[in-house]
PDB file of N, CA and C in Angstrom:
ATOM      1  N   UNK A   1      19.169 -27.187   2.117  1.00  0.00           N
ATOM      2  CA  UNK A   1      18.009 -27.248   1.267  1.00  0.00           C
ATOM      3  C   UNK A   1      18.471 -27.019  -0.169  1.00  0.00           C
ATOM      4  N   UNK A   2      18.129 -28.018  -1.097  1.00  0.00           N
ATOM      5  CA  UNK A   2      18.014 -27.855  -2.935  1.00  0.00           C
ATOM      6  C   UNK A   2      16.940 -26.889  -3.217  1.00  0.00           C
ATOM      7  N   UNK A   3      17.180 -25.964  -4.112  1.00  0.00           N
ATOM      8  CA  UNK A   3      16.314 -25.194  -4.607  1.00  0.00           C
ATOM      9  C   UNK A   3      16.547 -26.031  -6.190  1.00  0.00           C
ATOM     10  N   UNK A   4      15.807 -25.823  -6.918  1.00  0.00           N
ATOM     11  CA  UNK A   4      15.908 -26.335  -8.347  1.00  0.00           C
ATOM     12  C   UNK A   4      16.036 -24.827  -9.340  1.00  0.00           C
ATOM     13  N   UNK A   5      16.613 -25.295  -9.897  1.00  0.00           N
ATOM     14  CA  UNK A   5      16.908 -23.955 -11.060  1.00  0.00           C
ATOM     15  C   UNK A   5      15.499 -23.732 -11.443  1.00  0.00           C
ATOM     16  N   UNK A   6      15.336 -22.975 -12.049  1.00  0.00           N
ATOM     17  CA  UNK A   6      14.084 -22.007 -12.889  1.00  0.00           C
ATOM     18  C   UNK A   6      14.227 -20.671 -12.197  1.00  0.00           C
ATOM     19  N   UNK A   7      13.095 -20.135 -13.091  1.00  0.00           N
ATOM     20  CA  UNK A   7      12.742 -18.502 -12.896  1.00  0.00           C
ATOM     21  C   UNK A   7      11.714 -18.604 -11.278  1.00  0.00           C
ATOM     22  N   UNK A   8      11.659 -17.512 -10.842  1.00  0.00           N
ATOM     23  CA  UNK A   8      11.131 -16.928  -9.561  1.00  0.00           C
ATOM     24  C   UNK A   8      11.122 -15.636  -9.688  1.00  0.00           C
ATOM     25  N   UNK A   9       9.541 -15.528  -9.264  1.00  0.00           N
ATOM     26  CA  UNK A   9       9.576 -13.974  -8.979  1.00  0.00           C
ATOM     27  C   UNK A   9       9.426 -13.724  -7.457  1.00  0.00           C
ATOM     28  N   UNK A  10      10.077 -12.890  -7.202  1.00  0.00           N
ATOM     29  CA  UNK A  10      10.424 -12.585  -5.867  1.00  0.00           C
ATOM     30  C   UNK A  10       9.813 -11.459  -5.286  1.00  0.00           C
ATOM     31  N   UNK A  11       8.908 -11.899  -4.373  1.00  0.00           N
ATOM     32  CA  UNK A  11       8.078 -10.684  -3.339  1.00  0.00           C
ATOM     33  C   UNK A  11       9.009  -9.826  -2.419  1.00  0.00           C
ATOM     34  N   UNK A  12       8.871  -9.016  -2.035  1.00  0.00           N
ATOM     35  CA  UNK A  12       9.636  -8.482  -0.899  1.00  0.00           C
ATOM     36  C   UNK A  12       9.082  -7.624   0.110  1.00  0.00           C
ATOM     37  N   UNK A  13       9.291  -8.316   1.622  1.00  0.00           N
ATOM     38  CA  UNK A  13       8.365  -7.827   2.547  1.00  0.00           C
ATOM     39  C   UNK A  13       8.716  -7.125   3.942  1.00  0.00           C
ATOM     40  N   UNK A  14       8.343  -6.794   4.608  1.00  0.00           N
ATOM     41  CA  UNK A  14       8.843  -5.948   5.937  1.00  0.00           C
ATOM     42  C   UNK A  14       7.845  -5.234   6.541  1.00  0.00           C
ATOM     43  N   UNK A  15       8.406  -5.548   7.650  1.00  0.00           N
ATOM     44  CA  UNK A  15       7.459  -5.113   8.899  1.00  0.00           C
ATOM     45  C   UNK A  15       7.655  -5.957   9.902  1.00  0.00           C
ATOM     46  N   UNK A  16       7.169  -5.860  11.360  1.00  0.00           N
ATOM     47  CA  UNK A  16       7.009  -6.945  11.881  1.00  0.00           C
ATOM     48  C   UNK A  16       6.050  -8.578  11.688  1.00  0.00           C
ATOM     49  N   UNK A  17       6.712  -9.345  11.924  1.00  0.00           N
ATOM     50  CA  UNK A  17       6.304 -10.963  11.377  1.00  0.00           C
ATOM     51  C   UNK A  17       5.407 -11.380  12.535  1.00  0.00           C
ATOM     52  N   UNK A  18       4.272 -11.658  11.869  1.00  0.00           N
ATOM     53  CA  UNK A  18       3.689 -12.224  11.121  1.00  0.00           C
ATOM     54  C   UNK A  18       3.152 -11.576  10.146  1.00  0.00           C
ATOM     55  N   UNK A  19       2.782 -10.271  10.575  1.00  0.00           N
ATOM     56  CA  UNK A  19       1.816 -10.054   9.396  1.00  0.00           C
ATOM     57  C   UNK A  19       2.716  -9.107   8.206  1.00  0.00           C
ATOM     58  N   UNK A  20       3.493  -9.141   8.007  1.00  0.00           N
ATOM     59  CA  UNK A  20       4.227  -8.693   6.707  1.00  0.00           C
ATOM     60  C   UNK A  20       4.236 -10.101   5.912  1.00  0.00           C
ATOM     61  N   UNK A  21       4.694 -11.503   6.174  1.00  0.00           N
ATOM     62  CA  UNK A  21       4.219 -12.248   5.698  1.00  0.00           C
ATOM     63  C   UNK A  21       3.466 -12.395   4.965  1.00  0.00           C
ATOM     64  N   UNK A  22       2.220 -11.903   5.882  1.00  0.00           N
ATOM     65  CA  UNK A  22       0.444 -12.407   5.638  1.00  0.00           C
ATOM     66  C   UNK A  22       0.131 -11.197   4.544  1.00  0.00           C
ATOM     67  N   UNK A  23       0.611 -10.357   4.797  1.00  0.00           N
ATOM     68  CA  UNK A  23       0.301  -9.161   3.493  1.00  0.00           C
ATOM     69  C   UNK A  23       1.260  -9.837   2.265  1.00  0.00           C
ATOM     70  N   UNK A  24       2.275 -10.057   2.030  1.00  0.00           N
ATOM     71  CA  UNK A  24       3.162 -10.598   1.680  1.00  0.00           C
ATOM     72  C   UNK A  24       2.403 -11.582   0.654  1.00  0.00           C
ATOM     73  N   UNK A  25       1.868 -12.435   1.182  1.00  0.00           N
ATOM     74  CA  UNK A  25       0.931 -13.635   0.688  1.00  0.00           C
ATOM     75  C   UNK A  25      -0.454 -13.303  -0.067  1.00  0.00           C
ATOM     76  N   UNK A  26      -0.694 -11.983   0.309  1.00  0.00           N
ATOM     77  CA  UNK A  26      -1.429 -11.400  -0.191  1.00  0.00           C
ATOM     78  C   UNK A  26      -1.352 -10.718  -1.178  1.00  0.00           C
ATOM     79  N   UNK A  27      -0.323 -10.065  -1.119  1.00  0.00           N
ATOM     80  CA  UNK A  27       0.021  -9.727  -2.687  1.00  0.00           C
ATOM     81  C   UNK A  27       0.358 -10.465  -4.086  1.00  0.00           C
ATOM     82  N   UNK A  28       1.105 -11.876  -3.315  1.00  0.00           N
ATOM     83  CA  UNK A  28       1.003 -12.997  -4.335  1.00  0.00           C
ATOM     84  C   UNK A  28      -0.181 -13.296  -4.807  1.00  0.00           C
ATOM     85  N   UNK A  29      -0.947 -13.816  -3.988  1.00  0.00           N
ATOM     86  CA  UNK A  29      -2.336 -13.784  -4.727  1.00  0.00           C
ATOM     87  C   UNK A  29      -2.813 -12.729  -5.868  1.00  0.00           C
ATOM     88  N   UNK A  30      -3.047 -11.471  -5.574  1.00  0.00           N
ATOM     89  CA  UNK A  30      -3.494 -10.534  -5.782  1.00  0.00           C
ATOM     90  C   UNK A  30      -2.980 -10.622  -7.548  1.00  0.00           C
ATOM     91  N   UNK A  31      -1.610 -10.848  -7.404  1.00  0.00           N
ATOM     92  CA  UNK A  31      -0.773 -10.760  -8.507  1.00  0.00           C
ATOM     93  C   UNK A  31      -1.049 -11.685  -9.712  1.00  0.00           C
ATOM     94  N   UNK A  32      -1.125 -13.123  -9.383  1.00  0.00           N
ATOM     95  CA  UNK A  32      -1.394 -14.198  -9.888  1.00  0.00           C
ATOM     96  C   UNK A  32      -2.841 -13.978 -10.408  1.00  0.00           C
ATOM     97  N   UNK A  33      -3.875 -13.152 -10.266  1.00  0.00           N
ATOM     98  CA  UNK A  33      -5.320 -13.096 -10.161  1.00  0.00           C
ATOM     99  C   UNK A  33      -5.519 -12.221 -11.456  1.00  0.00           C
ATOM    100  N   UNK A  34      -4.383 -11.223 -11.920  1.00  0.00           N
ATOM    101  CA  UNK A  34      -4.138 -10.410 -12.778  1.00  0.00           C
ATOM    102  C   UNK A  34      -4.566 -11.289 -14.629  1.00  0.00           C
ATOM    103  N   UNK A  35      -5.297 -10.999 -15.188  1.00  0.00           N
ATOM    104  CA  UNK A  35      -5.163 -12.014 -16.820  1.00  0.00           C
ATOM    105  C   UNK A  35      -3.726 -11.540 -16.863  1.00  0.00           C
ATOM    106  N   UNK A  36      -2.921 -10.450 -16.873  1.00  0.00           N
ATOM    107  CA  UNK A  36      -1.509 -10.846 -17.826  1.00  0.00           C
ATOM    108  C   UNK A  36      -0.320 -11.153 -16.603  1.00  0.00           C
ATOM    109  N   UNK A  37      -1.049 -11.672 -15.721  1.00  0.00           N
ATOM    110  CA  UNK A  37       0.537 -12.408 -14.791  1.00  0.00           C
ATOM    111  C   UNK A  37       1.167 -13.571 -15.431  1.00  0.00           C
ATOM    112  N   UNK A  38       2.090 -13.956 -15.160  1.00  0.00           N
ATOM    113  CA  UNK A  38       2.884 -14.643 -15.247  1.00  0.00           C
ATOM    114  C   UNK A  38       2.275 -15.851 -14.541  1.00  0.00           C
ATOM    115  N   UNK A  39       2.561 -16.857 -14.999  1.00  0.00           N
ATOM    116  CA  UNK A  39       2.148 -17.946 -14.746  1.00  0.00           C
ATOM    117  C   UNK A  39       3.075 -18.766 -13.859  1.00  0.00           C
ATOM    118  N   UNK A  40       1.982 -19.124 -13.105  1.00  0.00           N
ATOM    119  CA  UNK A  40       3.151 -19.942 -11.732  1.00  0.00           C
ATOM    120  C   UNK A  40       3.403 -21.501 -12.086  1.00  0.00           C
ATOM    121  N   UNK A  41       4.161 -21.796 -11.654  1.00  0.00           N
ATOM    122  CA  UNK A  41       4.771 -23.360 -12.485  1.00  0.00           C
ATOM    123  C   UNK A  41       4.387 -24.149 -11.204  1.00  0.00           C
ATOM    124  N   UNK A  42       3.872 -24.012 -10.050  1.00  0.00           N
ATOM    125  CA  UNK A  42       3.193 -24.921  -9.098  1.00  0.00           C
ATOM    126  C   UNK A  42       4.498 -25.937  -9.123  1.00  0.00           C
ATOM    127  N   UNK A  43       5.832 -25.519  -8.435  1.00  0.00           N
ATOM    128  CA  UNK A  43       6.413 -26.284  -8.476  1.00  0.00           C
ATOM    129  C   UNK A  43       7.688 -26.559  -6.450  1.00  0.00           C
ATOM    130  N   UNK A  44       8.151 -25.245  -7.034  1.00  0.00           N
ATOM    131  CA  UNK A  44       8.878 -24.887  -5.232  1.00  0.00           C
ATOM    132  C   UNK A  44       8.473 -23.477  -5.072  1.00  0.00           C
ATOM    133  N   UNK A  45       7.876 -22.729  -4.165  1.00  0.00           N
ATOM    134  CA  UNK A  45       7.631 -21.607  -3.423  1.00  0.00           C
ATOM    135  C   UNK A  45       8.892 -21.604  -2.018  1.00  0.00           C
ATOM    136  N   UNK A  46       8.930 -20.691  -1.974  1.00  0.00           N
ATOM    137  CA  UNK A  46       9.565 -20.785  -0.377  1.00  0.00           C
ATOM    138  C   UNK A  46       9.611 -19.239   0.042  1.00  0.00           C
ATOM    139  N   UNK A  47      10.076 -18.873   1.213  1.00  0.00           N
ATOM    140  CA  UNK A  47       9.948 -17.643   2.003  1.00  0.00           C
ATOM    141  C   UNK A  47      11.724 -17.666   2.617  1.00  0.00           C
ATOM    142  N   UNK A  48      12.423 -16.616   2.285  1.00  0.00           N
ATOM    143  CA  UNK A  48      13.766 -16.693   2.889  1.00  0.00           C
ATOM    144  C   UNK A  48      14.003 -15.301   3.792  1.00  0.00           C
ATOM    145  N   UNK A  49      13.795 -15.618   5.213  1.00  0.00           N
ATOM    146  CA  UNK A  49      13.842 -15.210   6.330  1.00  0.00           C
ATOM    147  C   UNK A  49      15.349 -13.844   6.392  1.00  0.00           C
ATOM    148  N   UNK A  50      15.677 -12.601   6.190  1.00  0.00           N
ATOM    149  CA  UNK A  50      16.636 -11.923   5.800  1.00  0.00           C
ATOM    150  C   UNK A  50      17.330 -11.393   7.045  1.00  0.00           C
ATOM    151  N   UNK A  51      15.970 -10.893   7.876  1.00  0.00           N
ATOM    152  CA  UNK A  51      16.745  -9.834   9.035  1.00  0.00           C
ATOM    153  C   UNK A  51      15.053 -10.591  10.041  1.00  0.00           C
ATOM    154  N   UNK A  52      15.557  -9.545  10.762  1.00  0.00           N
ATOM    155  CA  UNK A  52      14.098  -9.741  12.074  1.00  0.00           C
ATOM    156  C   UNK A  52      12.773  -9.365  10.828  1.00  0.00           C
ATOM    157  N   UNK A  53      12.726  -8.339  10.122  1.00  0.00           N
ATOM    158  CA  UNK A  53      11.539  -7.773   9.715  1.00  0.00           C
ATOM    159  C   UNK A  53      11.714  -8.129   7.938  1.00  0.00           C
ATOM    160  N   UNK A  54      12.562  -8.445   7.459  1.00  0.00           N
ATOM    161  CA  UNK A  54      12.858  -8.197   6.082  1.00  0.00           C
ATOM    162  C   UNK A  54      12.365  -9.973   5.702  1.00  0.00           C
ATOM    163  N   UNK A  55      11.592 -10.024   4.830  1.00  0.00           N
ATOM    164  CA  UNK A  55      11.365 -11.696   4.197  1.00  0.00           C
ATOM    165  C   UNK A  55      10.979 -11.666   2.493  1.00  0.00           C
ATOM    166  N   UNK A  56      11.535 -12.234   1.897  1.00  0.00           N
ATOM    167  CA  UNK A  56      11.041 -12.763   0.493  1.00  0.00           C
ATOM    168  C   UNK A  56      10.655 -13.962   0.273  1.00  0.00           C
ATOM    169  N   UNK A  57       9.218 -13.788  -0.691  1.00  0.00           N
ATOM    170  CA  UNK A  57       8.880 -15.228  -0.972  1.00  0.00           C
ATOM    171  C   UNK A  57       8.722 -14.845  -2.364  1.00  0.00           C
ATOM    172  N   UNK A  58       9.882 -16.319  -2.771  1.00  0.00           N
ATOM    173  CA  UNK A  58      10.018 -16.789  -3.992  1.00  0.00           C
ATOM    174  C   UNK A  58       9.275 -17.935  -4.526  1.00  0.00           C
ATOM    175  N   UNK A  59       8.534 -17.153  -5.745  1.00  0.00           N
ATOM    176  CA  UNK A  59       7.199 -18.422  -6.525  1.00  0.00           C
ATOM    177  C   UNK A  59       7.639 -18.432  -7.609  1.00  0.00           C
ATOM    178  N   UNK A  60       7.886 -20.123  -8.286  1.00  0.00           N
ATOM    179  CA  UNK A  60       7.993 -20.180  -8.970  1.00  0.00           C
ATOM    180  C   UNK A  60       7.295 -19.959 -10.305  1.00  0.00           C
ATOM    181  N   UNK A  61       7.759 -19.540 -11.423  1.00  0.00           N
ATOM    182  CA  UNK A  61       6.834 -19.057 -12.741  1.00  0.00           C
ATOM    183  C   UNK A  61       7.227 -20.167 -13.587  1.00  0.00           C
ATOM    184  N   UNK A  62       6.309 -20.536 -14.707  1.00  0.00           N
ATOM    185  CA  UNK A  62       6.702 -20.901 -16.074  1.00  0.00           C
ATOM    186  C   UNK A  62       7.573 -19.958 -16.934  1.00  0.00           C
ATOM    187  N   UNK A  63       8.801 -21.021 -17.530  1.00  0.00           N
ATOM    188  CA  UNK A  63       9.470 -20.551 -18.341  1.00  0.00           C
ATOM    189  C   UNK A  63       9.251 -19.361 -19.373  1.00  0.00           C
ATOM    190  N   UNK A  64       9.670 -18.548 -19.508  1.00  0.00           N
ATOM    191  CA  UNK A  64       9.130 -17.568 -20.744  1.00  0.00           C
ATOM    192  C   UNK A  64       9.564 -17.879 -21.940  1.00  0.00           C
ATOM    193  N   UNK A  65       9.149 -17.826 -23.242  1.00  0.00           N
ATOM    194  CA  UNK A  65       9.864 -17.810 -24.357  1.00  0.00           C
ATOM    195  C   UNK A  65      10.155 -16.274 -25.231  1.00  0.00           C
TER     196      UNK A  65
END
């Protein structure tokens, strides 16, 4: 798999799967919902699978200046 360069902010999750995920996903939201978040560039997201319980999902942001 190509990932494309840019910035990502990176969640980090644990527990048993599924629902560390699903909280996981939930906090993205939560985050994005904020007026001074960071702005997501709607471009590649993905989730990278670490251990049995450990997962990060990486969303992409707009560039900062």
């Amino acid at each position: 798999m190509d990932i494309p360069p840019g910035q990502y902010l990176v969640f980090r999750c644990s527990g048993p799967l599924p629902g560390a995920v699903i909280e996981g996903w939930r906090a993205v939201w939560a985050f994005f919902e904020r007026p001074d978040a960071l702005r997501r560039a709607y471009t590649v997201d993905f989730e990278a699978y670490r251990e049995p319980e450990r997962v990060e999902i990486w969303i992409a942001v707009r560039e900062t200046v």
